[in-house]
C-alpha atoms as a PDB file:
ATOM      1  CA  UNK A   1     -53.631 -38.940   5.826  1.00  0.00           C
ATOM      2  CA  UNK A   2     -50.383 -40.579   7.273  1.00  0.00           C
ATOM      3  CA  UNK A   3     -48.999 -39.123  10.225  1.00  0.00           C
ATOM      4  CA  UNK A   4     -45.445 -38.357  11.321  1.00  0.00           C
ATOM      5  CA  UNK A   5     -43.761 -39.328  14.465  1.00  0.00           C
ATOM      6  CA  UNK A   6     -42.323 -36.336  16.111  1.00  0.00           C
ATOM      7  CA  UNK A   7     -39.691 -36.031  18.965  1.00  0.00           C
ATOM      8  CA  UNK A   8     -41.820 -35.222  22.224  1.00  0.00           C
ATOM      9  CA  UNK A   9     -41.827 -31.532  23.051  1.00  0.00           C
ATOM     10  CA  UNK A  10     -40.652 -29.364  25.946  1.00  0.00           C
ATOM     11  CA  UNK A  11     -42.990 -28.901  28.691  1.00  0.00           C
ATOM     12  CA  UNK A  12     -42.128 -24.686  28.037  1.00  0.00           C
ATOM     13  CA  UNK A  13     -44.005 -24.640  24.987  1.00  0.00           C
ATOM     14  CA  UNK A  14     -47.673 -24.987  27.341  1.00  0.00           C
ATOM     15  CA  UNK A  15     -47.074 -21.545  28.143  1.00  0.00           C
ATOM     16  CA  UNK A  16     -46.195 -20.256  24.906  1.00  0.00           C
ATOM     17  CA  UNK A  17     -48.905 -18.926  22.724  1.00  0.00           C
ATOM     18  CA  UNK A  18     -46.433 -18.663  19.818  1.00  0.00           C
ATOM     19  CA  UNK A  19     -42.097 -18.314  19.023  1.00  0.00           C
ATOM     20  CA  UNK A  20     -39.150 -19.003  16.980  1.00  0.00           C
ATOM     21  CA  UNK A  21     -38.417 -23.105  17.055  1.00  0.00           C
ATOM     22  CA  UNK A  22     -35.132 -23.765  18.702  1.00  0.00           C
ATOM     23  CA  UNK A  23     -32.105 -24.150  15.999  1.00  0.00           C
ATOM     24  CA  UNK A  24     -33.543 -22.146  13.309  1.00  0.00           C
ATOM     25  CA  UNK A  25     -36.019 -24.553  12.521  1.00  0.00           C
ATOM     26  CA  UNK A  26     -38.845 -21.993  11.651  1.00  0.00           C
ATOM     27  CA  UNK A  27     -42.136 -20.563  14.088  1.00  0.00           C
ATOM     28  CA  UNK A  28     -44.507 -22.385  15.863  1.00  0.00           C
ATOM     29  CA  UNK A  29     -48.182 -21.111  16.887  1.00  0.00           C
ATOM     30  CA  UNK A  30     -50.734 -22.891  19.173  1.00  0.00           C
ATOM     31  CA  UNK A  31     -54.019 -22.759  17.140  1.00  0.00           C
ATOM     32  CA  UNK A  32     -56.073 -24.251  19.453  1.00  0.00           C
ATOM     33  CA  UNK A  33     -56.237 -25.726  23.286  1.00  0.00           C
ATOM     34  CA  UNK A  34     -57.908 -28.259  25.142  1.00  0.00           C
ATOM     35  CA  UNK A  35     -57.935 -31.520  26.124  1.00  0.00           C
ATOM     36  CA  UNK A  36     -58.454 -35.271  24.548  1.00  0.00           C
ATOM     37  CA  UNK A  37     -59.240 -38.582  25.831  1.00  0.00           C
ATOM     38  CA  UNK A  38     -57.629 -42.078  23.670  1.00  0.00           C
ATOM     39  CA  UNK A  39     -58.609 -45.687  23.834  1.00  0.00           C
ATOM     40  CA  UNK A  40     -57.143 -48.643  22.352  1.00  0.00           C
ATOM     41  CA  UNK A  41     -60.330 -50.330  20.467  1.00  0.00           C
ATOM     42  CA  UNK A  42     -60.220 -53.902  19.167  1.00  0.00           C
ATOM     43  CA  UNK A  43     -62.869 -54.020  16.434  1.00  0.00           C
ATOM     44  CA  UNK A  44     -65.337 -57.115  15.927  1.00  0.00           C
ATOM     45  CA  UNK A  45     -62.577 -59.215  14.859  1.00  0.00           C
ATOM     46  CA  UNK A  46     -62.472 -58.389  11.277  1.00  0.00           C
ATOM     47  CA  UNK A  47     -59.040 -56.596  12.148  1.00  0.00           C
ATOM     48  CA  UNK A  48     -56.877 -58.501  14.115  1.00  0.00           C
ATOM     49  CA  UNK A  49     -55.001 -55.031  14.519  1.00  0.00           C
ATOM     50  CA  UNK A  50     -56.438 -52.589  17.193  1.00  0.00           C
ATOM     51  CA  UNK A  51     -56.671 -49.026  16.160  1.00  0.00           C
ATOM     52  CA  UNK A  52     -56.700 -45.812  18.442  1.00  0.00           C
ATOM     53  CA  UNK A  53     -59.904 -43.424  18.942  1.00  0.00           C
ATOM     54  CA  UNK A  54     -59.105 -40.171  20.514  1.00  0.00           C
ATOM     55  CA  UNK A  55     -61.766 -38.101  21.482  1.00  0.00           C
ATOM     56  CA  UNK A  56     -60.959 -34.088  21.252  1.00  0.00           C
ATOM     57  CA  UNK A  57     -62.273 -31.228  23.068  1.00  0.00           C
ATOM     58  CA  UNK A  58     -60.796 -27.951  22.295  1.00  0.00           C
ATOM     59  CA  UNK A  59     -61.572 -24.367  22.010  1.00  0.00           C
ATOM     60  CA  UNK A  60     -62.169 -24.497  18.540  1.00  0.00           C
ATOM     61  CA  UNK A  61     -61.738 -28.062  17.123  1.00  0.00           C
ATOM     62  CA  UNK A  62     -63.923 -31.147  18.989  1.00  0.00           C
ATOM     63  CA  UNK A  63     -64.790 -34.471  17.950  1.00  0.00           C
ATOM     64  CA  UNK A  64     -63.332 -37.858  17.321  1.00  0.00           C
ATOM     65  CA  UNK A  65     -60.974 -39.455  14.913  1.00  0.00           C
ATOM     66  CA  UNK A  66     -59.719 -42.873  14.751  1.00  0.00           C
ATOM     67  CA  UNK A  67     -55.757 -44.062  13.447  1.00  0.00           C
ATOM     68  CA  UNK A  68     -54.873 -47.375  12.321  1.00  0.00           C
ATOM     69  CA  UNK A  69     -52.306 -48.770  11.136  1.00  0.00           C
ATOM     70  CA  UNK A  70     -51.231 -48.457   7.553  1.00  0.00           C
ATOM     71  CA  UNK A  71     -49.403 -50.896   5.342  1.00  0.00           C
ATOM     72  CA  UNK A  72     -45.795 -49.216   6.034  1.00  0.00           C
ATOM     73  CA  UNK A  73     -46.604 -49.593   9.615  1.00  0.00           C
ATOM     74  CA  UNK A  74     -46.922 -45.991  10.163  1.00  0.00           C
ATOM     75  CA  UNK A  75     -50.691 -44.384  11.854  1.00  0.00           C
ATOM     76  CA  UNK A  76     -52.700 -43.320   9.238  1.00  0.00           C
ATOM     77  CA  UNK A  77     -56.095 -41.288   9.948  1.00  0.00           C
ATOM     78  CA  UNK A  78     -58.881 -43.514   9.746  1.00  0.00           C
ATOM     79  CA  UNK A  79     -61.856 -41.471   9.971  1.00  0.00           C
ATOM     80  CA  UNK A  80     -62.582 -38.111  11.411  1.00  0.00           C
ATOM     81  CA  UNK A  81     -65.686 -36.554  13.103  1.00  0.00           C
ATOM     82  CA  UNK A  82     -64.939 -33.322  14.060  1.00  0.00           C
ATOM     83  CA  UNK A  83     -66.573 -29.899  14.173  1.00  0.00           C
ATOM     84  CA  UNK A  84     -64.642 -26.961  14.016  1.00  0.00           C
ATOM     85  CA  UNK A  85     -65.632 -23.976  16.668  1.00  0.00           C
ATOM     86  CA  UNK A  86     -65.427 -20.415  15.875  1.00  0.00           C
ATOM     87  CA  UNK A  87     -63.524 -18.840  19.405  1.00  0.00           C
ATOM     88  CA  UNK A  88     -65.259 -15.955  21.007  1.00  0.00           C
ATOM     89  CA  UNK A  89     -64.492 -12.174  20.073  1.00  0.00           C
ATOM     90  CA  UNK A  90     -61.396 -11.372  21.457  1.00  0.00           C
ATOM     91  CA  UNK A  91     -59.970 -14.369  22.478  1.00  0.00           C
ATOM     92  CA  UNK A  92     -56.730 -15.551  21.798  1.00  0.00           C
ATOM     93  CA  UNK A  93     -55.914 -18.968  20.102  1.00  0.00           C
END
């Protein structure tokens, strides 16, 4: 999976559960909330390229996935161990 750079967002959208995207640019909706811890990892020297692990906990997605670089340069999703959470009755996402 490649990913796609994207400009940093405002600091409003924390507090936003869901809206219209600034522009006309379509509707965005927070799915899920939590936090995440990343690390820079060299591996045993096979790669001379370090790749990132980030470690996810949310409400309903957790685990870890690792991004490396592909061969355009761009992160591409290395692996992914994740477990997806159903939320509580009730509860908004």
């Amino acid at each position: 999976v490649a990913t796609v750079e994207l400009q940093p967002h405002r600091l409003e959208w924390l507090d936003r559960l869901e809206g219209p995207v600034s522009g006309g640019r379509g509707f965005a909706r927070r799915i899920d909330t939590g936090t995440y811890e990343s690390a820079v990892v060299s591996d045993d020297g096979a790669s001379a390229v370090p790749s990132l692990h980030v470690e996810l906990r949310g409400r309903m997605l957790a685990g870890r996935l690792r991004l490396e670089p592909g061969p355009d340069g761009r992160a591409t999703l290395a692996s992914l161990d994740a477990a997806r959470r159903r939320p509580a009755a009730g509860r908004d996402v």
